[in-house]
Protein backbone atom coordinates (compact mmCIF):
# COMPACT_ATOMS: atom_id res chain seq x y z
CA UNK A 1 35.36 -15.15 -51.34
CA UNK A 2 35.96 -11.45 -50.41
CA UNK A 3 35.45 -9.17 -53.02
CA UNK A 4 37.86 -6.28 -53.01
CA UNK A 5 35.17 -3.30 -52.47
CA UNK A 6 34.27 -5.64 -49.46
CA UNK A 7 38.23 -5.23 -48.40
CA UNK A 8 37.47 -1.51 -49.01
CA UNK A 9 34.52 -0.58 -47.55
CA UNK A 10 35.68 -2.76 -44.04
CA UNK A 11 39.09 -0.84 -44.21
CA UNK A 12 37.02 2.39 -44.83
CA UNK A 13 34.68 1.61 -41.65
CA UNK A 14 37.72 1.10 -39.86
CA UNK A 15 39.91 4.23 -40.54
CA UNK A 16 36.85 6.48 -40.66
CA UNK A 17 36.98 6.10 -36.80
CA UNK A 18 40.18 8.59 -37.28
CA UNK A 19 38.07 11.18 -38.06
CA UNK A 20 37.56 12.12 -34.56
CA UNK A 21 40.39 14.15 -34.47
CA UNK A 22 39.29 16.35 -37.20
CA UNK A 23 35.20 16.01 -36.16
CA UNK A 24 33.78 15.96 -32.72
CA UNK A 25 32.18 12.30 -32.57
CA UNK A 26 33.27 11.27 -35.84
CA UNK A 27 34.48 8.16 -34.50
CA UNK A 28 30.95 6.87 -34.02
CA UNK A 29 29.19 8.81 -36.97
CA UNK A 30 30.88 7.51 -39.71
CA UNK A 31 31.51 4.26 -39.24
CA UNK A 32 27.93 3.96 -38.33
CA UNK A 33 26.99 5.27 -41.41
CA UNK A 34 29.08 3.33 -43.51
CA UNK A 35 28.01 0.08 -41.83
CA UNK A 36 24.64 0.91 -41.52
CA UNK A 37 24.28 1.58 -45.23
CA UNK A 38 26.50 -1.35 -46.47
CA UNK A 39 26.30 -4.50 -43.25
CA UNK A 40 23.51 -6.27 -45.43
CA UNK A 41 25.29 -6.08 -48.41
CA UNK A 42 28.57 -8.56 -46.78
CA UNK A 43 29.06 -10.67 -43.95
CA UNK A 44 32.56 -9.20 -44.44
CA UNK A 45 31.57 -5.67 -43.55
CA UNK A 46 29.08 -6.58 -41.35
CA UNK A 47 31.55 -8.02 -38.91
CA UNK A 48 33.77 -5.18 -39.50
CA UNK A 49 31.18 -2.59 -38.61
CA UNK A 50 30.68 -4.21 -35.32
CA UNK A 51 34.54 -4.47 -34.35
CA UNK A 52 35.12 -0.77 -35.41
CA UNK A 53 31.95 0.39 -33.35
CA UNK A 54 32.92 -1.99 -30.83
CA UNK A 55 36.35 -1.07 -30.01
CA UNK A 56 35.24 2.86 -30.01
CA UNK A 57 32.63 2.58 -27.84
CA UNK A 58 35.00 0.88 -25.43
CA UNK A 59 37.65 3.07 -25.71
CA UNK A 60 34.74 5.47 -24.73
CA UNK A 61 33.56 3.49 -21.71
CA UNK A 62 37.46 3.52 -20.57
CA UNK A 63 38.34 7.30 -21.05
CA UNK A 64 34.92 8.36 -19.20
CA UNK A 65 35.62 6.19 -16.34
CA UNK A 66 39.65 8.08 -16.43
CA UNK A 67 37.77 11.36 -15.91
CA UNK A 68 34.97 10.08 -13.50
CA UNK A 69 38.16 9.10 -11.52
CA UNK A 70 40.38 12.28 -12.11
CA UNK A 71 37.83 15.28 -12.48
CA UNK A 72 36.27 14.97 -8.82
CA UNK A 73 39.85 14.57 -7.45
CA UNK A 74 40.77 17.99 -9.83
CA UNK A 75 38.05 19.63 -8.53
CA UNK A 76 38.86 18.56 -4.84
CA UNK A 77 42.19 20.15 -5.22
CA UNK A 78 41.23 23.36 -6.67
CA UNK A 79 38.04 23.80 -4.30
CA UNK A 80 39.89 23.13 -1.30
CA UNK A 81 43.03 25.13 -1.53
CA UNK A 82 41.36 28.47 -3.02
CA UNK A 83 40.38 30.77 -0.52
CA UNK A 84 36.99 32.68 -1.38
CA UNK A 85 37.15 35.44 1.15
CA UNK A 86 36.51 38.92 -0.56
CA UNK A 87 36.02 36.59 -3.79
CA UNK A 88 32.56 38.14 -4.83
CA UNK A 89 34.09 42.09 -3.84
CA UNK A 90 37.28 41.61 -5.83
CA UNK A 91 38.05 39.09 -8.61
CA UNK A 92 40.77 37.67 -6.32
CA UNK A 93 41.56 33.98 -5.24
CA UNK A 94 44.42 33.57 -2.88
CA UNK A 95 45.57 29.95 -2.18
CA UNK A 96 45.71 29.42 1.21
CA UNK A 97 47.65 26.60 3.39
CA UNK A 98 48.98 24.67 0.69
CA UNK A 99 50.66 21.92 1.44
CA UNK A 100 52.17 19.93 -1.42
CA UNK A 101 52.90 16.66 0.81
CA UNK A 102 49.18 16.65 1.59
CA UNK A 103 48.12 16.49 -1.78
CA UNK A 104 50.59 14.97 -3.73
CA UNK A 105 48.65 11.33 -3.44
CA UNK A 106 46.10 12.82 -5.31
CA UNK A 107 48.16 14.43 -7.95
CA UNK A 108 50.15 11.65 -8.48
CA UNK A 109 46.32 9.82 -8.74
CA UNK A 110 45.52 12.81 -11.87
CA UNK A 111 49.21 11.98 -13.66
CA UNK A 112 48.73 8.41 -13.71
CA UNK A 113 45.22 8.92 -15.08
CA UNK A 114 46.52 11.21 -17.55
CA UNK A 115 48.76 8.89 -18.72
CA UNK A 116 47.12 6.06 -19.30
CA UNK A 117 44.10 8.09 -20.74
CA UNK A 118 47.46 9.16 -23.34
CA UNK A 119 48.63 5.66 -23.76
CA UNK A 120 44.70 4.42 -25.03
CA UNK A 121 44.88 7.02 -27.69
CA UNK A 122 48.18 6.08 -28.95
CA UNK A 123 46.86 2.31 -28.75
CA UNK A 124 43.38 3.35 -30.52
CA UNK A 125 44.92 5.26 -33.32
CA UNK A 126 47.98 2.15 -34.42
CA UNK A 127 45.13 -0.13 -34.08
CA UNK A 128 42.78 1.29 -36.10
CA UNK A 129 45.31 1.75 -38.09
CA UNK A 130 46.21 -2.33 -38.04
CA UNK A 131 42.53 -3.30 -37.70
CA UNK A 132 42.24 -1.57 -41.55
CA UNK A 133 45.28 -3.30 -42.67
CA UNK A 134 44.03 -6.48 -41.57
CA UNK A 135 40.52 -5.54 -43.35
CA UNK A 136 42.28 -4.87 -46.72
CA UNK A 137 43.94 -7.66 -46.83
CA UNK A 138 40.65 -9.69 -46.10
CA UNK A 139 41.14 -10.75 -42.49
CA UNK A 140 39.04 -10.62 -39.62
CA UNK A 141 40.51 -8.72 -36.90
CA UNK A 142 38.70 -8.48 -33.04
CA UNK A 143 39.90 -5.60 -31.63
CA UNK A 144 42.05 -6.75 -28.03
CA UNK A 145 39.98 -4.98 -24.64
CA UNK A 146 37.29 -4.47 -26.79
CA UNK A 147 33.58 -5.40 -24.97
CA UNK A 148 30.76 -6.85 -27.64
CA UNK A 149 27.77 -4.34 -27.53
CA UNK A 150 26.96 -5.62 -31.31
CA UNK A 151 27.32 -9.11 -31.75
C-alpha cells in the first residue's frame, strides 16, 4: 500500500524538475536531493526518483546533441560570410558574397533543429506535469524516450 506522503514526495520529485526554469540546473538538483534523501525510505519514491532523473538526463542527452548539430553549422554561416578585412583597424564587419540559395540548406538544417529542440520542452514540461499526476494518484509512470541510466 502507498502511503499518501509516498504519493507526495514522488509527485514532489517529479515537478521539482520544473524548477529549471526559475534555477539554472534545477532540474537535476532537486530531484536528486529529494530522492537521495527519501529512495530508502519507499520503493514508491525510489522508482520515481529514477524516472524523474531519468527522463531529464535524456532530455539533456537530446538537446546537446540539437546544438552539437546546429552550433557548428551557426558558426559556419557567420564565419564564412563576414569579411575581416580592416576588422582589427575599425570595428567593422561587412558581409561579403552572400548568397541566400547557397546557404539556405543549412538554415533550413538550424530551423528544424530549433524546432524540435522547442517541441522537447513543450513535451518535458506536460509530462512532468502528467508523470506527477500519475505519482499522486499512486501509479507508476516510465517516462516515453526516456534511456535507463538508474535502474
Amino acid at each position: 500500500m502507498i502511503t499518501s506522503n509516498e504519493r507526495t514526495i514522488s509527485s514532489l520529485t517529479h515537478l521539482s524538475a520544473l524548477t529549471q526554469y526559475f534555477i539554472p540546473f534545477g532540474n537535476f538538483i532537486f530531484p536528486i536531493i529529494i530522492w537521495s534523501s527519501k529512495k530508502n525510505d519507499s520503493e514508491f519514491i525510489d522508482y520515481n526518483g529514477k524516472q524523474a532523473l531519468n527522463f531529464q538526463l535524456s532530455i539533456f542527452l537530446y538537446s546537446l546533441v540539437l546544438c552539437l548539430i546546429a552550433i557548428p553549422v551557426i558558426i559556419y554561416l557567420v564565419l564564412n560570410n563576414i569579411a575581416f578585412r580592416n576588422a582589427f583597424h575599425g570595428c567593422d564587419f561587412e558581409f561579403h558574397d552572400f548568397n541566400f540559395s547557397a546557404i539556405s540548406g543549412k538554415i533550413t538544417l538550424i530551423v528544424i533543429a530549433a524546432l524540435i529542440f522547442g517541441f522537447l520542452k513543450v513535451i518535458e514540461f506536460v509530462l512532468i506535469i502528467y508523470a506527477a499526476v500519475k505519482a499522486t494518484n499512486g501509479e507508476r509512470y516510465k517516462y516515453p524516450l526516456s534511456i535507463p541510466f538508474f535502474k
